[in-house]
N, C-alpha and C. Protein backbone atom coordinates (compact mmCIF):
# COMPACT_ATOMS: atom_id res chain seq x y z
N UNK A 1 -18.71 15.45 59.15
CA UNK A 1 -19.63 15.29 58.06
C UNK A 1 -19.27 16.25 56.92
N UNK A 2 -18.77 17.55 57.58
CA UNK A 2 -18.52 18.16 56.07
C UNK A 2 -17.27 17.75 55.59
N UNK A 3 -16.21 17.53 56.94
CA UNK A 3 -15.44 17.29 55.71
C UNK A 3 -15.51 15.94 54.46
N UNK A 4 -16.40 14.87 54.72
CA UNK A 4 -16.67 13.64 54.11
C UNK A 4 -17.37 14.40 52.99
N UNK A 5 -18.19 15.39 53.33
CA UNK A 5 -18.96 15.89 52.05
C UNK A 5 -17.95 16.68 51.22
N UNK A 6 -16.60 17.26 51.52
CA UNK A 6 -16.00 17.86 50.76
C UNK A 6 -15.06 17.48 50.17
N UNK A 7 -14.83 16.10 50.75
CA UNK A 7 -13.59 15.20 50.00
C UNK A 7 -14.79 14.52 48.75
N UNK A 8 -15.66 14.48 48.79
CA UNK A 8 -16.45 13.73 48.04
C UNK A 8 -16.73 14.13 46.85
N UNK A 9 -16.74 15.77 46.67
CA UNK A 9 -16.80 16.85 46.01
C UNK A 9 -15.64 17.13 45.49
N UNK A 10 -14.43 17.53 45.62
CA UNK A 10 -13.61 17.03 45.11
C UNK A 10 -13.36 15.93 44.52
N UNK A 11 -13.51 14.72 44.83
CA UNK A 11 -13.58 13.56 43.69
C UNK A 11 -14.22 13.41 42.69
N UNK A 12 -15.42 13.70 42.63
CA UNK A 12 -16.55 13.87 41.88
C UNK A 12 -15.86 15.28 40.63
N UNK A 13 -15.42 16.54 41.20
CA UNK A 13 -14.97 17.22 40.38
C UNK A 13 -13.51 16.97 39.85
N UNK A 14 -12.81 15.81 40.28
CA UNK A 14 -11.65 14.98 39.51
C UNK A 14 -11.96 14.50 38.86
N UNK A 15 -13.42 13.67 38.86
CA UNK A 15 -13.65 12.67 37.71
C UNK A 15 -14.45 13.28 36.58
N UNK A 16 -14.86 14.19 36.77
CA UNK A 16 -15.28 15.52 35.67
C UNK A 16 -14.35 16.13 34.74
N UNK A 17 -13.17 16.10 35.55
CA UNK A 17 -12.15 16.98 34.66
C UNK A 17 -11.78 15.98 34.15
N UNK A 18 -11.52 14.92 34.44
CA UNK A 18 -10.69 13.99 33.73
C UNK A 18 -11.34 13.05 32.54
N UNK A 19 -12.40 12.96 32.80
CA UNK A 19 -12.90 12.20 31.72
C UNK A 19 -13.12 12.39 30.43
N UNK A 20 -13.45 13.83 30.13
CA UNK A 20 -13.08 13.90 28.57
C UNK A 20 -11.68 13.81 27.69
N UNK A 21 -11.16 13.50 28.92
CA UNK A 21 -9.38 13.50 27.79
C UNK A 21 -9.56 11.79 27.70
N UNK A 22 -10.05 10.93 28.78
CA UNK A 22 -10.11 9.33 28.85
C UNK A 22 -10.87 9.14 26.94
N UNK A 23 -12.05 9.80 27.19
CA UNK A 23 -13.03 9.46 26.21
C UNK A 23 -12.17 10.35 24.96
N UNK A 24 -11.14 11.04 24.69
CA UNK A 24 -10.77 11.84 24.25
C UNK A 24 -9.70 10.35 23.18
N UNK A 25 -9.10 9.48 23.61
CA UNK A 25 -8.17 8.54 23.53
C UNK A 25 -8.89 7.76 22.51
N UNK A 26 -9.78 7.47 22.40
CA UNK A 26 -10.97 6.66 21.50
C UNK A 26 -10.51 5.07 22.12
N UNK A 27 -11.04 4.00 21.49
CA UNK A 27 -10.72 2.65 20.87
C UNK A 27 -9.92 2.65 21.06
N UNK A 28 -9.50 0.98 20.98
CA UNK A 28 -8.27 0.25 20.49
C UNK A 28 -8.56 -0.40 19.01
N UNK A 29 -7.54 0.12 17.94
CA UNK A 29 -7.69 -0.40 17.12
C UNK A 29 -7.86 -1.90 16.51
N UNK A 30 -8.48 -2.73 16.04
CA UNK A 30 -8.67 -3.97 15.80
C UNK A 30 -8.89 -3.78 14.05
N UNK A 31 -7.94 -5.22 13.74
CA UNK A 31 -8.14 -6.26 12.26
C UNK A 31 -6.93 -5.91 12.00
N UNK A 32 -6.68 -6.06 10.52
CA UNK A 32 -5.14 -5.79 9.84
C UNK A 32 -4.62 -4.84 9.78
N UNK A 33 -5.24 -3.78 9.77
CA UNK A 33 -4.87 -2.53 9.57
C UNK A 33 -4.42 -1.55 10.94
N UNK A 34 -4.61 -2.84 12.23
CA UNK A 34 -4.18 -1.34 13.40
C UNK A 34 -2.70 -1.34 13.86
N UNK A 35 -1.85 -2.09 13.34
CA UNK A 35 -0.83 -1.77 13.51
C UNK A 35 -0.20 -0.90 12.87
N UNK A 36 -0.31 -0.85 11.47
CA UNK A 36 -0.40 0.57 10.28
C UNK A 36 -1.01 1.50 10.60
N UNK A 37 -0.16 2.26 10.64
CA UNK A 37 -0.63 4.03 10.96
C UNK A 37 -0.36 4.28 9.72
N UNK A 38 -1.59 5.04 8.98
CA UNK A 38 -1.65 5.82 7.82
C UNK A 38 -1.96 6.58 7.80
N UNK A 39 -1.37 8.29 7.33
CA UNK A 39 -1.48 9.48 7.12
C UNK A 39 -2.83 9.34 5.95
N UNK A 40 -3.59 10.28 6.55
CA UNK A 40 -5.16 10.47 5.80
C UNK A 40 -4.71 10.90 4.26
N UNK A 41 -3.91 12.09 3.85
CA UNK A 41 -3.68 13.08 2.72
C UNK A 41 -2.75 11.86 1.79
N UNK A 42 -1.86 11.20 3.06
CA UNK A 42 -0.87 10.43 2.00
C UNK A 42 -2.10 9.19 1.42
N UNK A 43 -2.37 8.60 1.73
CA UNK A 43 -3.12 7.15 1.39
C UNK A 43 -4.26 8.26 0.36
N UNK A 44 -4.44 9.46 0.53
CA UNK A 44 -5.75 9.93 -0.55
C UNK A 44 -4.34 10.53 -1.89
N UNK A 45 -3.15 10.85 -1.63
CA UNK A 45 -2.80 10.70 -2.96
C UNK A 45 -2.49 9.77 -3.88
N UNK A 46 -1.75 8.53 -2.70
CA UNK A 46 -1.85 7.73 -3.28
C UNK A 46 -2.97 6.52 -3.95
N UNK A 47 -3.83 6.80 -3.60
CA UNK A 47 -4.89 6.03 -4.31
C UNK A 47 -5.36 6.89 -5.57
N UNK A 48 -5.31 8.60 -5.58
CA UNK A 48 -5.29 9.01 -6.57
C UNK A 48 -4.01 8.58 -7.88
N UNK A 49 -2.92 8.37 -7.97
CA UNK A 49 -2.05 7.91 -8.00
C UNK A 49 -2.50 6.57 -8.83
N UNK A 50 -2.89 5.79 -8.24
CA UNK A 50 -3.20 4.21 -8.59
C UNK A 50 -4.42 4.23 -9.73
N UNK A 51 -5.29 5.00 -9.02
CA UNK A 51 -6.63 5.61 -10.09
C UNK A 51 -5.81 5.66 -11.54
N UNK A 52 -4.78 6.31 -11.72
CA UNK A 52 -4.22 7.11 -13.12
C UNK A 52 -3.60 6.03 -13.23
N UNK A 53 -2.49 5.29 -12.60
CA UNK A 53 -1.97 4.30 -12.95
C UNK A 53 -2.56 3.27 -13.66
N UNK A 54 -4.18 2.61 -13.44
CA UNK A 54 -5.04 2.05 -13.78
C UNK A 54 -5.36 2.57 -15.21
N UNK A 55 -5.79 3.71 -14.86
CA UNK A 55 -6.09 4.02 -16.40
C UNK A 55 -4.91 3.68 -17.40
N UNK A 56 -3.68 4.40 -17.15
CA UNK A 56 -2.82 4.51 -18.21
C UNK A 56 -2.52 2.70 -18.48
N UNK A 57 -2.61 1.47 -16.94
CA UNK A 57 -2.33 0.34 -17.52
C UNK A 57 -3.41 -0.11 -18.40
N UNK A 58 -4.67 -0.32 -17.86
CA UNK A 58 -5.86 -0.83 -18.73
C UNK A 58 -6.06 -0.62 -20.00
N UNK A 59 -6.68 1.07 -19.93
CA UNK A 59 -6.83 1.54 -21.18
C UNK A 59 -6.02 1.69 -22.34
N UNK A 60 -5.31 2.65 -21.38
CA UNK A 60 -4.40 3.60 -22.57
C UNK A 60 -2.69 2.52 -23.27
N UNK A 61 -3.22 1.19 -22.31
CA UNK A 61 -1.52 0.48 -22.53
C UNK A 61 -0.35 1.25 -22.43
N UNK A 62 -0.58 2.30 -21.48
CA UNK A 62 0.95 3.10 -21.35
C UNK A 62 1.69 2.64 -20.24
N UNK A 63 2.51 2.23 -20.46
CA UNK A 63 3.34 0.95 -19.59
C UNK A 63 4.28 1.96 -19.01
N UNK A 64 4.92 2.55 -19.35
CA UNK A 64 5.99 3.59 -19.25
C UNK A 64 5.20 4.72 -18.07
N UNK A 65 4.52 4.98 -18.30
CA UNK A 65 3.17 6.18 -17.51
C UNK A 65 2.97 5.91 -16.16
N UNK A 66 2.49 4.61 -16.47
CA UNK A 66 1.59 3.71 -15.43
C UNK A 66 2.69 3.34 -14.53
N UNK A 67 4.38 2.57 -14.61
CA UNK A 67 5.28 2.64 -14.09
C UNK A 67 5.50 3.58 -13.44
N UNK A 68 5.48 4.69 -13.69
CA UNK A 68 6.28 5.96 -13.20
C UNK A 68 5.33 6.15 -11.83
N UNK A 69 3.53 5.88 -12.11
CA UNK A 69 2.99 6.54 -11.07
C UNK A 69 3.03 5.64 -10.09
N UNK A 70 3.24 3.92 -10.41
CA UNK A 70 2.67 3.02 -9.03
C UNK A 70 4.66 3.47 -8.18
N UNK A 71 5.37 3.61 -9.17
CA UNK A 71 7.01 3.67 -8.53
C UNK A 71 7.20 4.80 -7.40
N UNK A 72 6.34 6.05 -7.53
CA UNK A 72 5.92 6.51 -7.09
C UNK A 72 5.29 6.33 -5.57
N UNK A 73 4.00 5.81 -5.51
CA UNK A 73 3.62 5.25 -4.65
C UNK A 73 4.22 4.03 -3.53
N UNK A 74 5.05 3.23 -4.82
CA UNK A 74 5.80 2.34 -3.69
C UNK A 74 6.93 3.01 -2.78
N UNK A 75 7.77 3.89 -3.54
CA UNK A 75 8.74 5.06 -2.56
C UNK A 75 8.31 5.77 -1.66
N UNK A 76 7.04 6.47 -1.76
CA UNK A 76 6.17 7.12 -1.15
C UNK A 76 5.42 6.60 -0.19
N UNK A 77 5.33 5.83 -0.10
CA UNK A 77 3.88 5.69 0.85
C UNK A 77 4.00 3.57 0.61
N UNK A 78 4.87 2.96 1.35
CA UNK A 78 5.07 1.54 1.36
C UNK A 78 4.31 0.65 2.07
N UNK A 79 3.53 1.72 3.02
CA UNK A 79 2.54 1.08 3.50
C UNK A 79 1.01 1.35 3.30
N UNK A 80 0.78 1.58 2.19
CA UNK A 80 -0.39 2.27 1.34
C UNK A 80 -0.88 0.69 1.16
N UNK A 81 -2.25 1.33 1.54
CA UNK A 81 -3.56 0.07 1.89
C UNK A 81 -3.31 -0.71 0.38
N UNK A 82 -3.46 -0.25 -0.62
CA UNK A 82 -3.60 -1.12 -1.79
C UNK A 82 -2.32 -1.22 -2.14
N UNK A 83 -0.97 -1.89 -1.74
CA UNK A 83 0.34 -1.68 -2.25
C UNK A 83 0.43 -3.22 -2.99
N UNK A 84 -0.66 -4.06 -2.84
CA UNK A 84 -0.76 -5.46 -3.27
C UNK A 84 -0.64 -5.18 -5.18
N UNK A 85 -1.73 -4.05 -5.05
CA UNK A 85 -2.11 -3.79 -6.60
C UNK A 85 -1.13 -3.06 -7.27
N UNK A 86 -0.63 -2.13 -6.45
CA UNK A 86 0.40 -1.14 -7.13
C UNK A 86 1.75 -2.28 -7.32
N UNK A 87 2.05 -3.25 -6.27
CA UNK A 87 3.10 -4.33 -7.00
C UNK A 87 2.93 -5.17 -8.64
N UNK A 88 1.08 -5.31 -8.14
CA UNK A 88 0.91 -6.05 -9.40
C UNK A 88 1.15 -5.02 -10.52
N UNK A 89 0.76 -3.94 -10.79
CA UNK A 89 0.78 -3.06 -11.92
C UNK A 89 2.48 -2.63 -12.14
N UNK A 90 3.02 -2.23 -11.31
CA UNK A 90 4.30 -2.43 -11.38
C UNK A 90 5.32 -3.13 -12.49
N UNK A 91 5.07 -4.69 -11.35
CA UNK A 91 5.64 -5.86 -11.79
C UNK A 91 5.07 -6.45 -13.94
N UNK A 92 3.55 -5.60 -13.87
CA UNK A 92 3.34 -6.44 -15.25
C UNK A 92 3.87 -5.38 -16.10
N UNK A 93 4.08 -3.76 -15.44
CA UNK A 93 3.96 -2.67 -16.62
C UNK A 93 5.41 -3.22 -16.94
N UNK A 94 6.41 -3.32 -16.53
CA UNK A 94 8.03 -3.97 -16.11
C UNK A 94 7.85 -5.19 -17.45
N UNK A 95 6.86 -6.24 -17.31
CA UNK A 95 6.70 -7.09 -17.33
C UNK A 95 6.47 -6.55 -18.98
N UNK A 96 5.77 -6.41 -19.72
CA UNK A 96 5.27 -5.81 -21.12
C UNK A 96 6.19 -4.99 -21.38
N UNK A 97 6.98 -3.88 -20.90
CA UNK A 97 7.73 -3.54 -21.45
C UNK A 97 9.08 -4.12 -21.93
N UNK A 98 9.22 -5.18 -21.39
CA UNK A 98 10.07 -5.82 -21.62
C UNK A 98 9.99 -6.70 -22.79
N UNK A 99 8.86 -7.02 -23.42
CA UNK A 99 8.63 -7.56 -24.34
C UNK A 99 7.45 -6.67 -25.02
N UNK A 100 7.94 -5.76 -25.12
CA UNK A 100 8.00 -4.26 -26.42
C UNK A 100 6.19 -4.18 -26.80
N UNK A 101 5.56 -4.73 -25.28
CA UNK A 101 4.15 -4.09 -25.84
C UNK A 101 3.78 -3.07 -24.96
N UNK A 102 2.62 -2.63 -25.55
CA UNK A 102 1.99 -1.14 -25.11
C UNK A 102 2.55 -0.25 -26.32
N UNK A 103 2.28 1.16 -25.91
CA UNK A 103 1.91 1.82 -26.80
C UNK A 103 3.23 3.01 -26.68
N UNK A 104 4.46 2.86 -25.12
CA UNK A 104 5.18 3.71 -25.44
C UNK A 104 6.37 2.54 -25.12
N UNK A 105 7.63 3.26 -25.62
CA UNK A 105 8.86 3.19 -25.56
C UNK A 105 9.71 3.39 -24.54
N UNK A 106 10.21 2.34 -23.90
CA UNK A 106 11.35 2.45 -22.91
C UNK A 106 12.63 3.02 -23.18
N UNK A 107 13.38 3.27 -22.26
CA UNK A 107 15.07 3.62 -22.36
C UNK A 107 15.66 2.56 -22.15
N UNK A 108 15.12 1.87 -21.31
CA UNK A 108 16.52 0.53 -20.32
C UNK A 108 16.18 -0.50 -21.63
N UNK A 109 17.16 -1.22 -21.22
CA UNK A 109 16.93 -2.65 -21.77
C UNK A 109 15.97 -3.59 -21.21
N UNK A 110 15.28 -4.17 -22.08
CA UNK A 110 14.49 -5.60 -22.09
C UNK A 110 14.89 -6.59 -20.07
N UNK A 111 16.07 -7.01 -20.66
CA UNK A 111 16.30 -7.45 -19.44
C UNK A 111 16.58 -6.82 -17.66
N UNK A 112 16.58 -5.41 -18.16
CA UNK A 112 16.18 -4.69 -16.67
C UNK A 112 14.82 -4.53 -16.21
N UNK A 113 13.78 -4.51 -17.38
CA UNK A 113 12.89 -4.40 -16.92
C UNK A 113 12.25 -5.98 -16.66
N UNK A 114 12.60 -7.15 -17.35
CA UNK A 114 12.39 -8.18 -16.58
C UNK A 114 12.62 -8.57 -15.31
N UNK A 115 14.41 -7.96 -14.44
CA UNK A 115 14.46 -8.03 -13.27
C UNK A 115 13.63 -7.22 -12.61
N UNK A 116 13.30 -6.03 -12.93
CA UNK A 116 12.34 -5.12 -11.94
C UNK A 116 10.88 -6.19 -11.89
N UNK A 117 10.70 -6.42 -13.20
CA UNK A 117 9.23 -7.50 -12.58
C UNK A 117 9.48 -8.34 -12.10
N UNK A 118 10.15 -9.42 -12.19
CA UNK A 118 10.64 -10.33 -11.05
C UNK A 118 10.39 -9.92 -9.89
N UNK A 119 11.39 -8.91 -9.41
CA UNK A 119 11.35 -8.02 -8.20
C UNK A 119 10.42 -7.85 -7.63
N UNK A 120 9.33 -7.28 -8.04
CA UNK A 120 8.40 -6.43 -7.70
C UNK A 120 6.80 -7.56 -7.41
N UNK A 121 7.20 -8.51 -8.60
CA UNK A 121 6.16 -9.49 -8.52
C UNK A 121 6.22 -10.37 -7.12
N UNK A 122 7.40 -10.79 -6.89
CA UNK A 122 7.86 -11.60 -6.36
C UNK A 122 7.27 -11.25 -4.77
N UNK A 123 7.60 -9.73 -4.82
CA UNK A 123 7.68 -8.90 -3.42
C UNK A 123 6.16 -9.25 -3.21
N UNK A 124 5.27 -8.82 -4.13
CA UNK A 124 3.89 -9.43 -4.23
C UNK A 124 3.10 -10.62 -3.74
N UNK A 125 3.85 -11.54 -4.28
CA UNK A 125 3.97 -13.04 -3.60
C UNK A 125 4.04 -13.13 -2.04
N UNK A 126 5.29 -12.31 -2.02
CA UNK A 126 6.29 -13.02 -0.78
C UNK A 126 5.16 -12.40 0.52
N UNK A 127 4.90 -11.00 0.32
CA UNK A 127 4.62 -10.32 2.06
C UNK A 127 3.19 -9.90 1.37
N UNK A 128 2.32 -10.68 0.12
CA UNK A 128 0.97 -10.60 0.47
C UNK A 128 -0.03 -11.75 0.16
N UNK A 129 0.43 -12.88 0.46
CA UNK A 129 -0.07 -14.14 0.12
C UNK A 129 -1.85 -14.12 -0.75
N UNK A 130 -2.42 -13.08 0.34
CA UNK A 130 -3.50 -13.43 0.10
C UNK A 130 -4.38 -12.65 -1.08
N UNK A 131 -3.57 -11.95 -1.32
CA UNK A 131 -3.79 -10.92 -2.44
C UNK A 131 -4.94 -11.38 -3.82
N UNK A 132 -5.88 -10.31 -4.27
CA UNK A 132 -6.50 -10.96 -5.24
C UNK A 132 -5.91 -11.24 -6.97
N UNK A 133 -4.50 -10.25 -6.28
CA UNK A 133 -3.66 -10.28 -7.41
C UNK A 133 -2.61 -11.79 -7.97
N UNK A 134 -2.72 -12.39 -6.84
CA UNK A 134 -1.50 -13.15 -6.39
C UNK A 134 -1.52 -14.66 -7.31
N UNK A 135 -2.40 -14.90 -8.12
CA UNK A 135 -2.66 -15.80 -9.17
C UNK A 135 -2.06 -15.53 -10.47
N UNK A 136 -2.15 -14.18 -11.00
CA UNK A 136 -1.99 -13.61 -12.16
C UNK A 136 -0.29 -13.11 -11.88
N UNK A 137 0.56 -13.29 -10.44
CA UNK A 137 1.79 -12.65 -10.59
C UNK A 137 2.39 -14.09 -10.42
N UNK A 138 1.83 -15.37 -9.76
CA UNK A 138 2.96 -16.07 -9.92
C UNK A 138 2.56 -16.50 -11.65
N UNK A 139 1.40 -16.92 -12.40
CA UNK A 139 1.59 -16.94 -13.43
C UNK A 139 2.79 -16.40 -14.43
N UNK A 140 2.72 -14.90 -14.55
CA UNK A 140 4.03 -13.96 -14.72
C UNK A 140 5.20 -14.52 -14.42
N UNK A 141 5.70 -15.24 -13.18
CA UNK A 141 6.39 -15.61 -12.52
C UNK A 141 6.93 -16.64 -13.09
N UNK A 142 6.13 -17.52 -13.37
CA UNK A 142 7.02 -18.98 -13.77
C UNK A 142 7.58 -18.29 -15.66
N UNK A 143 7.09 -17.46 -16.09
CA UNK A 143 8.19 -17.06 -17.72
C UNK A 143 9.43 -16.56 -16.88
N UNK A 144 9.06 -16.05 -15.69
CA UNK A 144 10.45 -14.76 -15.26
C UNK A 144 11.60 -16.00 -14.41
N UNK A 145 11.18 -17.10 -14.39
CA UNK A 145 12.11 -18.11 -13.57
C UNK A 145 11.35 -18.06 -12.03
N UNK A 146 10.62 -17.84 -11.65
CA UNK A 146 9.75 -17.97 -10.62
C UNK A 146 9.97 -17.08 -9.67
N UNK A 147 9.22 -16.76 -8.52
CA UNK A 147 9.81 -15.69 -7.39
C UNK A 147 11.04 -16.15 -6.37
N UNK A 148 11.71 -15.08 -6.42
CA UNK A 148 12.48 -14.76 -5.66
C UNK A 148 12.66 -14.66 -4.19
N UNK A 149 13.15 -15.61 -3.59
CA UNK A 149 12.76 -15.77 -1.74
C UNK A 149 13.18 -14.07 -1.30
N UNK A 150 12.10 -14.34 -0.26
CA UNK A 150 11.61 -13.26 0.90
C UNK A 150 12.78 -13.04 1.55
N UNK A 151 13.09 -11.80 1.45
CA UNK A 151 14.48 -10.96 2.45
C UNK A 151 14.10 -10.56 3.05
């Protein structure tokens, strides 16, 4: 009898020790997002990032600005939750500078920055169908000769 009472006790104090590391494991992730592992600090700069990008596209028409920060983000961080938008801003800042509007001045030529929107739009298209952007880039798309198949 004791020893039944002391193997029992021991189990009981196995399943004590062990269970906060079980409960320690959390969930299984579920929806679109659990196969993407995203760094907390990276996805909070880069949405800071997009914030400014926004401004400089909307407001300020700084095409040149606004480029620099989503280019940024796409090198940085490619799997950043909003990378649908940072293509679209991309692809149109590309897209206007190429035909000399906004408010600053490029270096490249006209027609590099048409291939970068192509590019970038296209990429838009291709790996985010459902995007709320995805109306306004193939629009873009059919002046640029249309998108470019998925590699």
């Amino acid at each position: 009898m004791k020893k039944v009472a002391f193997i029992t006790g021991l189990v009981v104090i196995a399943l004590v020790c062990v269970a906060p590391n079980a409960w320690a494991q959390g969930t299984v992730a579920r929806g679109p997002d659990a196969a993407t592992v995203r760094d907390a600090d990276l996805e909070k700069d880069s949405l800071h990032n997009l914030e400014v990008a926004r401004q400089y596209f909307k407001l300020k028409k700084a095409y040149v600005a606004s480029l620099k920060r989503v280019e940024e983000i796409i090198a940085g961080n490619p799997n950043f939750a909003k990378i649908d938008e940072t293509l679209f801003i991309a692809g149109m800042s590309n897209l206007y500078l190429a035909q000399n509007r906004g408010k600053q001045m490029s270096k490249l030529p006209a027609e590099k920055h048409r291939e970068e929107a192509r590019l970038y739009l296209s990429q838009l298209v291709n790996d985010h169908p459902d995007s709320p952007f995805n109306k306004q880039a193939l629009d873009a798309l059919r002046d640029l000769g249309g998108a470019l198949p998925k590699q």
